[in-house]
PDB file of N, CA and C in Angstrom:
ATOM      1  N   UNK A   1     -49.795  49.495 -33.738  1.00  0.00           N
ATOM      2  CA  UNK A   1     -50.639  48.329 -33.552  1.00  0.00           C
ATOM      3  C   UNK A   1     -51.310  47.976 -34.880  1.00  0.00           C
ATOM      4  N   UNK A   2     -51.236  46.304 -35.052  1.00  0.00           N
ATOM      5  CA  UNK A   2     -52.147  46.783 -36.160  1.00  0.00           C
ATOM      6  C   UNK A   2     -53.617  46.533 -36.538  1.00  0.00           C
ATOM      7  N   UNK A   3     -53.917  46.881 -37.549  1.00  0.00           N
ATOM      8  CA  UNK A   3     -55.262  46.826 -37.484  1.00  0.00           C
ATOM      9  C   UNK A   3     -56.052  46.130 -38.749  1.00  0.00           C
ATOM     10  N   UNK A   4     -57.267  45.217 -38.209  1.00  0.00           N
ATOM     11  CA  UNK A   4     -57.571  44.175 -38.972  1.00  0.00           C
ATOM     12  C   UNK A   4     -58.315  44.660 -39.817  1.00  0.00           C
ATOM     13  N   UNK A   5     -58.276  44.506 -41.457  1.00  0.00           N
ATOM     14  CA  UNK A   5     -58.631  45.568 -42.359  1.00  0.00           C
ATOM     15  C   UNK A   5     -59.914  43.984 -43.202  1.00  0.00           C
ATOM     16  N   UNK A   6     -59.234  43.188 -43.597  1.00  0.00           N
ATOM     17  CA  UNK A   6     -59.859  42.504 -44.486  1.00  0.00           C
ATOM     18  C   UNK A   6     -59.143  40.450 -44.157  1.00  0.00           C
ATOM     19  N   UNK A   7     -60.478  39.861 -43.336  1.00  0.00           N
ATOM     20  CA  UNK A   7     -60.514  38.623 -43.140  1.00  0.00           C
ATOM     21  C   UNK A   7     -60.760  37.403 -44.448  1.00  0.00           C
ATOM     22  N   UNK A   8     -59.906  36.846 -44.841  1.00  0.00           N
ATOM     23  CA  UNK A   8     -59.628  36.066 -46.227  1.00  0.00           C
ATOM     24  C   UNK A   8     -60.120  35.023 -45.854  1.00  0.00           C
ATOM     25  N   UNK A   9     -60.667  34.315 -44.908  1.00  0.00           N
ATOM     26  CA  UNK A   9     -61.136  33.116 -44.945  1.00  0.00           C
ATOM     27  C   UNK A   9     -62.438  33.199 -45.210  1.00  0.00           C
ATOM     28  N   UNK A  10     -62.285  31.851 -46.064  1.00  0.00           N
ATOM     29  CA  UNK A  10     -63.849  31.721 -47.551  1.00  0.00           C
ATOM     30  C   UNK A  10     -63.570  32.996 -48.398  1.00  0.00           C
ATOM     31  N   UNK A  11     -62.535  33.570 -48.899  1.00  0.00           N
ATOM     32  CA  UNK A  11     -62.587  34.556 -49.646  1.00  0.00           C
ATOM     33  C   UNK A  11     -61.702  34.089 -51.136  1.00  0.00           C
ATOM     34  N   UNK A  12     -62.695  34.228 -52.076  1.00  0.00           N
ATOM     35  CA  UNK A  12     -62.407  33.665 -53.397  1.00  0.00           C
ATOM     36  C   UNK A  12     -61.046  34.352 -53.688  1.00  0.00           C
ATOM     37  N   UNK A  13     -59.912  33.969 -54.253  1.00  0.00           N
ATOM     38  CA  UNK A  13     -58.714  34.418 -54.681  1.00  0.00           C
ATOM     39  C   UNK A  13     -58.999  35.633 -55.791  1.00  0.00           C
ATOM     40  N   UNK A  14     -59.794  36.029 -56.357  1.00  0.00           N
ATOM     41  CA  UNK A  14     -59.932  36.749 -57.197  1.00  0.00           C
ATOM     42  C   UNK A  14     -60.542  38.023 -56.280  1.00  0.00           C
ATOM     43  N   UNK A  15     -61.356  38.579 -55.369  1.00  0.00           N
ATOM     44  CA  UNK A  15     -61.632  39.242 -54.630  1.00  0.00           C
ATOM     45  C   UNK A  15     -60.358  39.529 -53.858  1.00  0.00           C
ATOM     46  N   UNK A  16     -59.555  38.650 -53.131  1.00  0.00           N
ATOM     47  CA  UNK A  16     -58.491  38.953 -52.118  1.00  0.00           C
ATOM     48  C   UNK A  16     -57.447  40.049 -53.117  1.00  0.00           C
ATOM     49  N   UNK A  17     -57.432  38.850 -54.635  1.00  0.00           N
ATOM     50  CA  UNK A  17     -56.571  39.805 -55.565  1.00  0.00           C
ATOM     51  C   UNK A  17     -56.699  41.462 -55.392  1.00  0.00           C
ATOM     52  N   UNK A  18     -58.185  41.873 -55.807  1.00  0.00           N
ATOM     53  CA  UNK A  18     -58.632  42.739 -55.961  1.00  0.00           C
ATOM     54  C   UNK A  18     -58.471  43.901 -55.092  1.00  0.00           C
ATOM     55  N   UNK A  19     -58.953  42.981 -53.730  1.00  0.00           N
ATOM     56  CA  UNK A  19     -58.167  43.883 -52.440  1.00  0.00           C
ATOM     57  C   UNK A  19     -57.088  44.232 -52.227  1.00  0.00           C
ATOM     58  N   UNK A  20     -55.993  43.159 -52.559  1.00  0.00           N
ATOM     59  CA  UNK A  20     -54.083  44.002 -52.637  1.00  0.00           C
ATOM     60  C   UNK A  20     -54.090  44.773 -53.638  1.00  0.00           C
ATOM     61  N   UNK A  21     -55.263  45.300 -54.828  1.00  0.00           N
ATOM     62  CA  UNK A  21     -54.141  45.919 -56.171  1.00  0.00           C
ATOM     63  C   UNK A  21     -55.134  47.304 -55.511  1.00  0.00           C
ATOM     64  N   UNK A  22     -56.247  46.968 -54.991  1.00  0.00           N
ATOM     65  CA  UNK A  22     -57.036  48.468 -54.203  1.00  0.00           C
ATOM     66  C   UNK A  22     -55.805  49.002 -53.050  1.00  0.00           C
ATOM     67  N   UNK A  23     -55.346  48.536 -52.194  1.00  0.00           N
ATOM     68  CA  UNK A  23     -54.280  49.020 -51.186  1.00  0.00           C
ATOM     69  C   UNK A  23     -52.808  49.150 -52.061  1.00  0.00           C
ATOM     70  N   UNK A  24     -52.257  48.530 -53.296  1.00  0.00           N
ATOM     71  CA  UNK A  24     -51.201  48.959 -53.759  1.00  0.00           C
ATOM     72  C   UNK A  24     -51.756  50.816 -54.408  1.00  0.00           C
ATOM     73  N   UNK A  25     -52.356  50.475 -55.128  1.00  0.00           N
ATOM     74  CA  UNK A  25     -53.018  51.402 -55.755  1.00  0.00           C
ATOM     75  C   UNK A  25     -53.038  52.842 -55.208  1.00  0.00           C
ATOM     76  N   UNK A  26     -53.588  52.853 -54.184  1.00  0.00           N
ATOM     77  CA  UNK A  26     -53.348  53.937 -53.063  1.00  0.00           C
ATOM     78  C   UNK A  26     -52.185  54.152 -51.784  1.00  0.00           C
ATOM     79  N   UNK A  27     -51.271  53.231 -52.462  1.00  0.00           N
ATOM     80  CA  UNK A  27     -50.402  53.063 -51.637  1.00  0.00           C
ATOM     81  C   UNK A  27     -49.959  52.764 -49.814  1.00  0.00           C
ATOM     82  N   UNK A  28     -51.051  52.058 -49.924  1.00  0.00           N
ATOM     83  CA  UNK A  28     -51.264  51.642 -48.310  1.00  0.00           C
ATOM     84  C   UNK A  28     -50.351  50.461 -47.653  1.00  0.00           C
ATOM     85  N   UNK A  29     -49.831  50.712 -46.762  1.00  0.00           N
ATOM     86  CA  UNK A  29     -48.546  49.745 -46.804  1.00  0.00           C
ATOM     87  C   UNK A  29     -49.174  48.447 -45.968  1.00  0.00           C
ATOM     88  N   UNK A  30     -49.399  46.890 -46.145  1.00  0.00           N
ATOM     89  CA  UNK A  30     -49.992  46.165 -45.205  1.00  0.00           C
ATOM     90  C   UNK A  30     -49.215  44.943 -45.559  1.00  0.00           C
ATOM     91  N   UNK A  31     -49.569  44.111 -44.776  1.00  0.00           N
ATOM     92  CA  UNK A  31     -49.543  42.618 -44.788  1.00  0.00           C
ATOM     93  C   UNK A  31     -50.048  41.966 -44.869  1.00  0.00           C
ATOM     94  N   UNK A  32     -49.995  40.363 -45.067  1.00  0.00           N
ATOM     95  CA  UNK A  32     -51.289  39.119 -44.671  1.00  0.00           C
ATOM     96  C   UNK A  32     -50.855  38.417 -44.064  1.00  0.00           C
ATOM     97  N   UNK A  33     -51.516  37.617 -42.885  1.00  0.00           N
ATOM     98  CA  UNK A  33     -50.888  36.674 -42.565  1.00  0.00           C
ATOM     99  C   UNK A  33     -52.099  35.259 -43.065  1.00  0.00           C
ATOM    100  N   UNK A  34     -51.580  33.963 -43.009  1.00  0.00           N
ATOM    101  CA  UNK A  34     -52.162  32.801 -43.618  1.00  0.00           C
ATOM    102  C   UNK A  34     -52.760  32.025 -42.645  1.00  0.00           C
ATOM    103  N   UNK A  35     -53.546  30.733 -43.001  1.00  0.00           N
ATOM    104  CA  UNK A  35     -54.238  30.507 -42.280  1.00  0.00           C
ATOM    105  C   UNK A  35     -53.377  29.510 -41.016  1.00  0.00           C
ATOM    106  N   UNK A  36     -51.725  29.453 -41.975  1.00  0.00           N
ATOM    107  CA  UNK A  36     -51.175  28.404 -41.211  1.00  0.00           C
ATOM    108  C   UNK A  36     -51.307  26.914 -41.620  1.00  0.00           C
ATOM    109  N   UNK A  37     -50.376  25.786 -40.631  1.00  0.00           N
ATOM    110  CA  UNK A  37     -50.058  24.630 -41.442  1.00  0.00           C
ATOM    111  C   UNK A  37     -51.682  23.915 -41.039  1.00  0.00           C
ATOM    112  N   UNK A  38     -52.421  24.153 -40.346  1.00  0.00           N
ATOM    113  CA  UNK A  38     -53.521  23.251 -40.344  1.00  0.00           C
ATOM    114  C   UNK A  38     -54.740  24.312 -39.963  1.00  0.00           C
ATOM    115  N   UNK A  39     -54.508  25.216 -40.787  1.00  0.00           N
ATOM    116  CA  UNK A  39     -55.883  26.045 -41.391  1.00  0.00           C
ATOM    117  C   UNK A  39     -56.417  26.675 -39.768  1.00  0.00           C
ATOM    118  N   UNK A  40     -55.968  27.066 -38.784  1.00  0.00           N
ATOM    119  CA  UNK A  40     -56.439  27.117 -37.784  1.00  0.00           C
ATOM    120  C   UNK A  40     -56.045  29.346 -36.951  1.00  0.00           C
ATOM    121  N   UNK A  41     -55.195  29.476 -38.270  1.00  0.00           N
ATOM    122  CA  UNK A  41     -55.000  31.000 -37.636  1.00  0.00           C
ATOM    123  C   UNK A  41     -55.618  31.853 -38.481  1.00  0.00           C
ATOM    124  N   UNK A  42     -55.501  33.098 -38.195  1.00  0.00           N
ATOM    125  CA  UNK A  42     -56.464  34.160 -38.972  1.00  0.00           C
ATOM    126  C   UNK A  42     -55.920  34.728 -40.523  1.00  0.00           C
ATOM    127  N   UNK A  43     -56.123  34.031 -41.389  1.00  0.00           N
ATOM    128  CA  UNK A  43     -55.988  34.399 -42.310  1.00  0.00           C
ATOM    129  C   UNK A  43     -56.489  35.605 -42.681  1.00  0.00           C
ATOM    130  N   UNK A  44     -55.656  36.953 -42.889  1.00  0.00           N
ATOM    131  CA  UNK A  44     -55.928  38.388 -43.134  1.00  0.00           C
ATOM    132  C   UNK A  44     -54.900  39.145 -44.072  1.00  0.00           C
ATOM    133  N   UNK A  45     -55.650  40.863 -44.168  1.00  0.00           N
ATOM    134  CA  UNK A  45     -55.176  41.483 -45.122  1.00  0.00           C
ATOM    135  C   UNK A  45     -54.838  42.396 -43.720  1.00  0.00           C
ATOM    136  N   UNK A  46     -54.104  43.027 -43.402  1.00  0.00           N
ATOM    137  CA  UNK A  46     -53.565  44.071 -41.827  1.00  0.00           C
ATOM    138  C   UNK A  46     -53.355  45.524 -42.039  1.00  0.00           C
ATOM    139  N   UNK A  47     -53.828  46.116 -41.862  1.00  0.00           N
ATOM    140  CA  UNK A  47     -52.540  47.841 -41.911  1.00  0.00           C
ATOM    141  C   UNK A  47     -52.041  48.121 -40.553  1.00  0.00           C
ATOM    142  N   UNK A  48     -50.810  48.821 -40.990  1.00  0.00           N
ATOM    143  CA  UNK A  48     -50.278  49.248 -39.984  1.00  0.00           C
ATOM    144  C   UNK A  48     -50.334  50.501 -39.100  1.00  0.00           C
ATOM    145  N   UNK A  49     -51.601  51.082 -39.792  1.00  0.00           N
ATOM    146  CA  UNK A  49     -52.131  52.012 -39.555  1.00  0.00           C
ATOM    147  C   UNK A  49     -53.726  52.878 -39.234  1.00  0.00           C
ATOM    148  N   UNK A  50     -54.153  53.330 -38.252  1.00  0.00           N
ATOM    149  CA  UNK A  50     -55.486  53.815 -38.306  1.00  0.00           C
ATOM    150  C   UNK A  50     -55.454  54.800 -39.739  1.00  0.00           C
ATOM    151  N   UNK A  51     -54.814  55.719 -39.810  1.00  0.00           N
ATOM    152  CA  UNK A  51     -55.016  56.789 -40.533  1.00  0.00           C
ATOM    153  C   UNK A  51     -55.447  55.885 -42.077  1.00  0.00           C
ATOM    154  N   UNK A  52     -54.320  55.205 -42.536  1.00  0.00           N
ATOM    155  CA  UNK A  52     -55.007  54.231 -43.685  1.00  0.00           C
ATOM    156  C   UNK A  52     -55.565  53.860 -43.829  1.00  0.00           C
ATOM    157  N   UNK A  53     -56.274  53.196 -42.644  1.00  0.00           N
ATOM    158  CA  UNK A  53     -57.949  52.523 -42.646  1.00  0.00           C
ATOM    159  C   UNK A  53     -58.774  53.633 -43.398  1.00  0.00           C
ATOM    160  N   UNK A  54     -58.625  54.505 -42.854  1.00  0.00           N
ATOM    161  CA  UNK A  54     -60.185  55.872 -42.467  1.00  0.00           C
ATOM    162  C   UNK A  54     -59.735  56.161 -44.106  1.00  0.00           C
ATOM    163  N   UNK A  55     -58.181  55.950 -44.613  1.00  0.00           N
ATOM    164  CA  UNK A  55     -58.092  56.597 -46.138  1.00  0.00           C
ATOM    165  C   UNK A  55     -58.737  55.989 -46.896  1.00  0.00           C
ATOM    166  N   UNK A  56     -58.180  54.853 -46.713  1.00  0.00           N
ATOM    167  CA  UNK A  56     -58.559  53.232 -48.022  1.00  0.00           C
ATOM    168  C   UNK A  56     -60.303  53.144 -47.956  1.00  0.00           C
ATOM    169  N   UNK A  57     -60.931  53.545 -47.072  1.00  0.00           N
ATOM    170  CA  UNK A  57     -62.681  52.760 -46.456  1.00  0.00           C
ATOM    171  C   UNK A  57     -63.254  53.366 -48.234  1.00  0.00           C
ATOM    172  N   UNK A  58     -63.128  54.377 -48.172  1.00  0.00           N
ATOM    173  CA  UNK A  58     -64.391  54.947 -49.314  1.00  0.00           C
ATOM    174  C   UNK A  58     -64.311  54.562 -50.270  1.00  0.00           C
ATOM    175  N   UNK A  59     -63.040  53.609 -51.070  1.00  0.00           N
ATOM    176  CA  UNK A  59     -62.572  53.470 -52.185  1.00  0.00           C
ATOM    177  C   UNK A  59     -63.124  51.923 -51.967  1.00  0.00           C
ATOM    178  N   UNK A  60     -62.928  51.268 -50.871  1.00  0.00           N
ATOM    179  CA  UNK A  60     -62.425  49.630 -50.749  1.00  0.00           C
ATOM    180  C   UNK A  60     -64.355  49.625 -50.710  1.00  0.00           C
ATOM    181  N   UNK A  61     -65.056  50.379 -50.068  1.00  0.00           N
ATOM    182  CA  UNK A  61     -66.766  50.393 -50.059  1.00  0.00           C
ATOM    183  C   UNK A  61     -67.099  50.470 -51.284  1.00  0.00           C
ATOM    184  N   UNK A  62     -66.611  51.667 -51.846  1.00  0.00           N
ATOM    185  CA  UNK A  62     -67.348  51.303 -53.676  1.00  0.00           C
ATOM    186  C   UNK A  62     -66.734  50.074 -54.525  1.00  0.00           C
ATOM    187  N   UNK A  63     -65.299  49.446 -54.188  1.00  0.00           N
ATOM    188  CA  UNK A  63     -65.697  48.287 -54.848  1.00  0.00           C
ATOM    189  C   UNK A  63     -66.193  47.268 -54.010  1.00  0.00           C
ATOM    190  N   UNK A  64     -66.329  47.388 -53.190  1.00  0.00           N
ATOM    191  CA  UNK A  64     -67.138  46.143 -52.330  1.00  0.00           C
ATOM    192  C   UNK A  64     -69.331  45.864 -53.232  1.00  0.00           C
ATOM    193  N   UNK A  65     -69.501  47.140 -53.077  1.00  0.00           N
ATOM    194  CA  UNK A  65     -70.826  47.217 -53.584  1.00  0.00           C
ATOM    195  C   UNK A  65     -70.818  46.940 -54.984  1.00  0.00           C
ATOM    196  N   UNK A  66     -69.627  47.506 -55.709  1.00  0.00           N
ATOM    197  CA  UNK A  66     -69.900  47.387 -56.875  1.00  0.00           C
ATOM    198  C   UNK A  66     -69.728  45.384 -57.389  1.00  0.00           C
ATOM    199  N   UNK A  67     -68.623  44.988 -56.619  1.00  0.00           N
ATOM    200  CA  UNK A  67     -68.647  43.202 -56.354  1.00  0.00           C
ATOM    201  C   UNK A  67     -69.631  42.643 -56.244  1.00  0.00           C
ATOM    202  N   UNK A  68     -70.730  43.581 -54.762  1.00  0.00           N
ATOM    203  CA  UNK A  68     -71.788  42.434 -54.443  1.00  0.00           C
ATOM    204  C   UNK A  68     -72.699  42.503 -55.860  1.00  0.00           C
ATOM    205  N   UNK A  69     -72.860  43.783 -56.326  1.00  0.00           N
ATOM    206  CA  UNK A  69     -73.802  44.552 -58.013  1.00  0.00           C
ATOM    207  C   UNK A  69     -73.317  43.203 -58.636  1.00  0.00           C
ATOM    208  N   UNK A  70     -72.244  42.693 -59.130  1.00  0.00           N
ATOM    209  CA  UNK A  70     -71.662  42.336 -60.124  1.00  0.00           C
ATOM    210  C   UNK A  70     -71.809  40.574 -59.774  1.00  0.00           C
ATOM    211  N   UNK A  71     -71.627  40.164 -58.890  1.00  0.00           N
ATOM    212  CA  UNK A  71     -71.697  38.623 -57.867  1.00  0.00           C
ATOM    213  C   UNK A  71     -73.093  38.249 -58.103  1.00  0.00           C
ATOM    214  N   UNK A  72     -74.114  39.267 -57.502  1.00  0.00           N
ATOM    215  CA  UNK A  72     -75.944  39.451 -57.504  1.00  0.00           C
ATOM    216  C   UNK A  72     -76.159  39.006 -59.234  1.00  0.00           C
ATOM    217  N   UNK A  73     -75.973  39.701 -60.136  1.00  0.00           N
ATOM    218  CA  UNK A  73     -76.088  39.369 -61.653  1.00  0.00           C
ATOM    219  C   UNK A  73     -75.616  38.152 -61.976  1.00  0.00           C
ATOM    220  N   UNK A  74     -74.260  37.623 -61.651  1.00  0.00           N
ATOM    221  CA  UNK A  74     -73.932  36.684 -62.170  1.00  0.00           C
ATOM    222  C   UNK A  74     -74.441  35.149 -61.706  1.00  0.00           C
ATOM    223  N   UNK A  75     -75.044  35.389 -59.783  1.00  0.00           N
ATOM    224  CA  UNK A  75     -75.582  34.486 -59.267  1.00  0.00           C
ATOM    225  C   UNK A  75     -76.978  34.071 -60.324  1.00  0.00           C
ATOM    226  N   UNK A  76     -78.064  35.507 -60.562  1.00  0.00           N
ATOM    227  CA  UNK A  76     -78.922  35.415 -61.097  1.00  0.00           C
ATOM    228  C   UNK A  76     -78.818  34.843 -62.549  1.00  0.00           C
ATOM    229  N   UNK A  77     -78.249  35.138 -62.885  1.00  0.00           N
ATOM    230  CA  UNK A  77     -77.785  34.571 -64.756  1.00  0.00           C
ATOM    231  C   UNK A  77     -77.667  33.444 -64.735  1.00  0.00           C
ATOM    232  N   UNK A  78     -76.872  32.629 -63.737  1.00  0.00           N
ATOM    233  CA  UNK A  78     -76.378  31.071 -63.316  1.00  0.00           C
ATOM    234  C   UNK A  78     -77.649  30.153 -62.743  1.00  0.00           C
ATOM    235  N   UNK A  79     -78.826  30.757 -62.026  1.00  0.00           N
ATOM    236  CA  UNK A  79     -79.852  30.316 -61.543  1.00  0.00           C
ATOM    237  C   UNK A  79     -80.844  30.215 -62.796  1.00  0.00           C
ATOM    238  N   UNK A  80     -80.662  31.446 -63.670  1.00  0.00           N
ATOM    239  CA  UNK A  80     -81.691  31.127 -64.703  1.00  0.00           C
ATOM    240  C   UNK A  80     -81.408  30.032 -65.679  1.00  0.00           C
ATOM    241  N   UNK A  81     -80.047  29.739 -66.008  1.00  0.00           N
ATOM    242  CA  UNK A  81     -79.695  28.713 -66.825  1.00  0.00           C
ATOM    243  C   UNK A  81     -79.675  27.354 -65.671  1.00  0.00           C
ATOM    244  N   UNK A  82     -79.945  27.181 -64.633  1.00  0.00           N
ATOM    245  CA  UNK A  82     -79.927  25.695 -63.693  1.00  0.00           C
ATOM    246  C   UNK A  82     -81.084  25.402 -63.919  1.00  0.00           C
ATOM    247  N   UNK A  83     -82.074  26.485 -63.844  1.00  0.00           N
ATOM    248  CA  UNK A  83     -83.630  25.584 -63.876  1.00  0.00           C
ATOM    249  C   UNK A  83     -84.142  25.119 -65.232  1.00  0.00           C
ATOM    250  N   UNK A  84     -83.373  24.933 -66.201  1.00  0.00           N
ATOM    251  CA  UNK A  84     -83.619  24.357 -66.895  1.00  0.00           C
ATOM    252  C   UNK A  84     -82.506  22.757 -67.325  1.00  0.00           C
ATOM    253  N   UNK A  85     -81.474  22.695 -66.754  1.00  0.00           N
ATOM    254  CA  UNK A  85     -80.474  22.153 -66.555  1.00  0.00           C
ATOM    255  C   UNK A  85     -81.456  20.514 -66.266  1.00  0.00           C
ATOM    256  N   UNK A  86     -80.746  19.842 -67.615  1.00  0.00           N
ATOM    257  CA  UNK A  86     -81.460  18.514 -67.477  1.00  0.00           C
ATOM    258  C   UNK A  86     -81.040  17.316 -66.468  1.00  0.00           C
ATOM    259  N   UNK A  87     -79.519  17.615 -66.353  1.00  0.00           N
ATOM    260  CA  UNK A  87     -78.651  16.981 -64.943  1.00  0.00           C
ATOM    261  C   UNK A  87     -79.366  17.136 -63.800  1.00  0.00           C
ATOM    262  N   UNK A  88     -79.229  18.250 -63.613  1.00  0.00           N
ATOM    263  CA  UNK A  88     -79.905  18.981 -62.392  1.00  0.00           C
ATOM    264  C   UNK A  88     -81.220  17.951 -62.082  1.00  0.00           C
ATOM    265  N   UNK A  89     -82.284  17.948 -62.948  1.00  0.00           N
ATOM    266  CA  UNK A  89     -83.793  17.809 -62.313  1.00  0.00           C
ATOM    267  C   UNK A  89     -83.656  15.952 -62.399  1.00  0.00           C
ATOM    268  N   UNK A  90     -82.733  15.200 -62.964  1.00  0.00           N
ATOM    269  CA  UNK A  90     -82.367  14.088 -62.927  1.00  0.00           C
ATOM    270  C   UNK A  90     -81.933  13.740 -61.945  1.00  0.00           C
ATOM    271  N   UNK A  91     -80.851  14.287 -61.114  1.00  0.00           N
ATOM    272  CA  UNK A  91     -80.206  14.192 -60.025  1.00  0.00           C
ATOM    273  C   UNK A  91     -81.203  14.721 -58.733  1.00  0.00           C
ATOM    274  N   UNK A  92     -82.014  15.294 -58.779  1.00  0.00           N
ATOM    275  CA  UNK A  92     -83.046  15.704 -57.710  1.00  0.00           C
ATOM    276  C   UNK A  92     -84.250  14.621 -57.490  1.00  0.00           C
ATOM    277  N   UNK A  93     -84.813  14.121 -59.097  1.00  0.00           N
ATOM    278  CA  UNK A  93     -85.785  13.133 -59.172  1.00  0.00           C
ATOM    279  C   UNK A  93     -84.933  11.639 -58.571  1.00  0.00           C
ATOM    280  N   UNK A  94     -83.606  11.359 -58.901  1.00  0.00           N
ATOM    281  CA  UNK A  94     -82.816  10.490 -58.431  1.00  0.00           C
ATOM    282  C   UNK A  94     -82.908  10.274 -56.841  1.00  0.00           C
ATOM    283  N   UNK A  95     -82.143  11.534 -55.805  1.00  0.00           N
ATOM    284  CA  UNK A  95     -82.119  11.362 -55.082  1.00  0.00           C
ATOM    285  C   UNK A  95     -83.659  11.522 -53.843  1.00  0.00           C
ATOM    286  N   UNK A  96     -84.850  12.056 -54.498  1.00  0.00           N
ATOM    287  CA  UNK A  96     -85.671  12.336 -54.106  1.00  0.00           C
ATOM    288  C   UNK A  96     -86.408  10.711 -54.027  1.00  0.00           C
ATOM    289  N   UNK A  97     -86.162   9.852 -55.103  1.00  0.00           N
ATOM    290  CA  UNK A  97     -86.691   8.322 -55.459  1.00  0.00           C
ATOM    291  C   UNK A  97     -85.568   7.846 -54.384  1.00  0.00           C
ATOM    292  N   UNK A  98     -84.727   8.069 -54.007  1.00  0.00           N
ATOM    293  CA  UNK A  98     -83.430   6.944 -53.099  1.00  0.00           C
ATOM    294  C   UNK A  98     -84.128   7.478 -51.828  1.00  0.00           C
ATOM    295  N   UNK A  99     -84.531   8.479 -51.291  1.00  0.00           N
ATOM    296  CA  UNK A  99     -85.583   9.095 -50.239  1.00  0.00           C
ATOM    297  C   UNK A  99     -86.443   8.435 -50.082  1.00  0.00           C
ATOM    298  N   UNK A 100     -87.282   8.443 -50.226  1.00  0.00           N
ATOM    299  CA  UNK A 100     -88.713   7.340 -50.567  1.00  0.00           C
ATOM    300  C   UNK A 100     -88.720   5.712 -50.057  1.00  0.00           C
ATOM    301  N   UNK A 101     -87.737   5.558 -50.958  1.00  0.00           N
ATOM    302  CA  UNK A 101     -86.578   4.007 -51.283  1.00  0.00           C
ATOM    303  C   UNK A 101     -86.479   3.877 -49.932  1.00  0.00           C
ATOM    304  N   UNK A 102     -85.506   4.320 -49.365  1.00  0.00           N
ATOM    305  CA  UNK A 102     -85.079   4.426 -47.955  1.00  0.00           C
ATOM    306  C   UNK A 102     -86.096   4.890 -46.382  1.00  0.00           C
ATOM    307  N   UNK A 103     -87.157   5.452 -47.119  1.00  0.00           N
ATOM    308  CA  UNK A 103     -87.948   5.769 -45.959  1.00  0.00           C
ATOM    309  C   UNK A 103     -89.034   4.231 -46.059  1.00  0.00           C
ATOM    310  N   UNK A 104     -89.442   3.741 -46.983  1.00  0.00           N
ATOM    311  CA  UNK A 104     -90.074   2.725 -47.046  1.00  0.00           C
ATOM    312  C   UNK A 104     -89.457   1.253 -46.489  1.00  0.00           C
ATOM    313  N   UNK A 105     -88.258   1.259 -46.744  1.00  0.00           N
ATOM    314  CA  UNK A 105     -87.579  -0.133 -46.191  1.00  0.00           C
ATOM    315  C   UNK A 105     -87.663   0.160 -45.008  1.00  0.00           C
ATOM    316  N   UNK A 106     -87.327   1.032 -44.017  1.00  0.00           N
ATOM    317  CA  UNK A 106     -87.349   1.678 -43.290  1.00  0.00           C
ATOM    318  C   UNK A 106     -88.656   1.121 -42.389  1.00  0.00           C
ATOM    319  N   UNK A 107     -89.563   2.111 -42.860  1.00  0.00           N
ATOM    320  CA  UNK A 107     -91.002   1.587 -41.936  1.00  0.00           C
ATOM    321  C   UNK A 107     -91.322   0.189 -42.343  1.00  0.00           C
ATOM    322  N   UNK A 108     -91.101  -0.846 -43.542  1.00  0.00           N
ATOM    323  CA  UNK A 108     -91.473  -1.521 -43.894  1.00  0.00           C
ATOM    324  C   UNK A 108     -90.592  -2.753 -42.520  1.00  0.00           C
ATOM    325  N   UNK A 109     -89.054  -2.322 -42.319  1.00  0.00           N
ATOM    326  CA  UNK A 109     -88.714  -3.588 -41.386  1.00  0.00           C
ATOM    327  C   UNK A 109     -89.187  -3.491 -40.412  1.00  0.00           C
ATOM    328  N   UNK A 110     -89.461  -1.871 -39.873  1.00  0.00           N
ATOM    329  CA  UNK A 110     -90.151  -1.929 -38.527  1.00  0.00           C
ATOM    330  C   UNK A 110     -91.015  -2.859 -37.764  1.00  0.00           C
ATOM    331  N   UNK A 111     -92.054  -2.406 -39.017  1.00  0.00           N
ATOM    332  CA  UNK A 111     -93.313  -3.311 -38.836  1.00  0.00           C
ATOM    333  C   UNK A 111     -93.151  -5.217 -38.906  1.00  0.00           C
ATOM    334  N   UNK A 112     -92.071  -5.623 -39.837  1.00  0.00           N
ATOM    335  CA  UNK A 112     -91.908  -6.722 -39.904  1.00  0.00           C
ATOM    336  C   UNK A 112     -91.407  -7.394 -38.758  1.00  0.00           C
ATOM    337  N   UNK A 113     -90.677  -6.584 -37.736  1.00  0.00           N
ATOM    338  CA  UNK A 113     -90.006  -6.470 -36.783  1.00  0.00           C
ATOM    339  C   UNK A 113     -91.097  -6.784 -35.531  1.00  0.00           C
ATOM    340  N   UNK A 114     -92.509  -6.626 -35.636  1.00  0.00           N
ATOM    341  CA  UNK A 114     -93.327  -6.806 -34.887  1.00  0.00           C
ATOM    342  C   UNK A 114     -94.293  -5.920 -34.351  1.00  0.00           C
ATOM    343  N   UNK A 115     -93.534  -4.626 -34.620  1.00  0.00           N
ATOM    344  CA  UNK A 115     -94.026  -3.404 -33.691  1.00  0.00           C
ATOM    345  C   UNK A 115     -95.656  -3.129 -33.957  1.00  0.00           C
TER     346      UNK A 115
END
């Protein structure tokens, strides 16, 4: 029977990578199947085996943690360079003024409206 090891949907191609060269690596024999022609089946990584699960877990856990270690830094590094990002606070003051814009015409026909 087999058994569902690692679910690929929303999973960045570089992680999934990571996961087949961890199961070649240790030689774990599996499959994937795709999501299909209109994205609607289970896109996965499979073994064909319990015993492989219980082998592969301790290896596939330390790089999992060591990913989220490494994902956590790079999120943070990327956040510290946005808040200064001159696009960024342009595009916020932009759509924050089209807010406003829109809430004022808004109550403004109401009222013209009679209410």
């Amino acid at each position: 029977m087999a058994i569902l090891f690692f679910s690929l949907r929303g999973v960045p191609e570089d992680e999934a990578e990571d996961v087949r060269a961890i199961l070649a690596e240790h030689e774990i024999a599996f499959y994937e199947t795709s999501a299909g022609n209109w994205g609607v089946s289970m896109p996965a990584i499979w073994l064909y085996d319990e015993a492989d699960r219980e082998k592969i877990l301790p290896a596939f856990n330390d790089y999992q943690e060591q990913r989220a270690y490494t994902q956590r830094r790079l999120y943070r590094e990327a956040q510290s360079q946005r808040s200064w990002d001159a696009g960024l606070l342009l595009r916020r003051g932009f759509y924050a003024s089209l807010l406003v814009l829109t809430a004022y015409v808004s109550v403004k026909w109401v009222f013209e409206m009679g209410l």
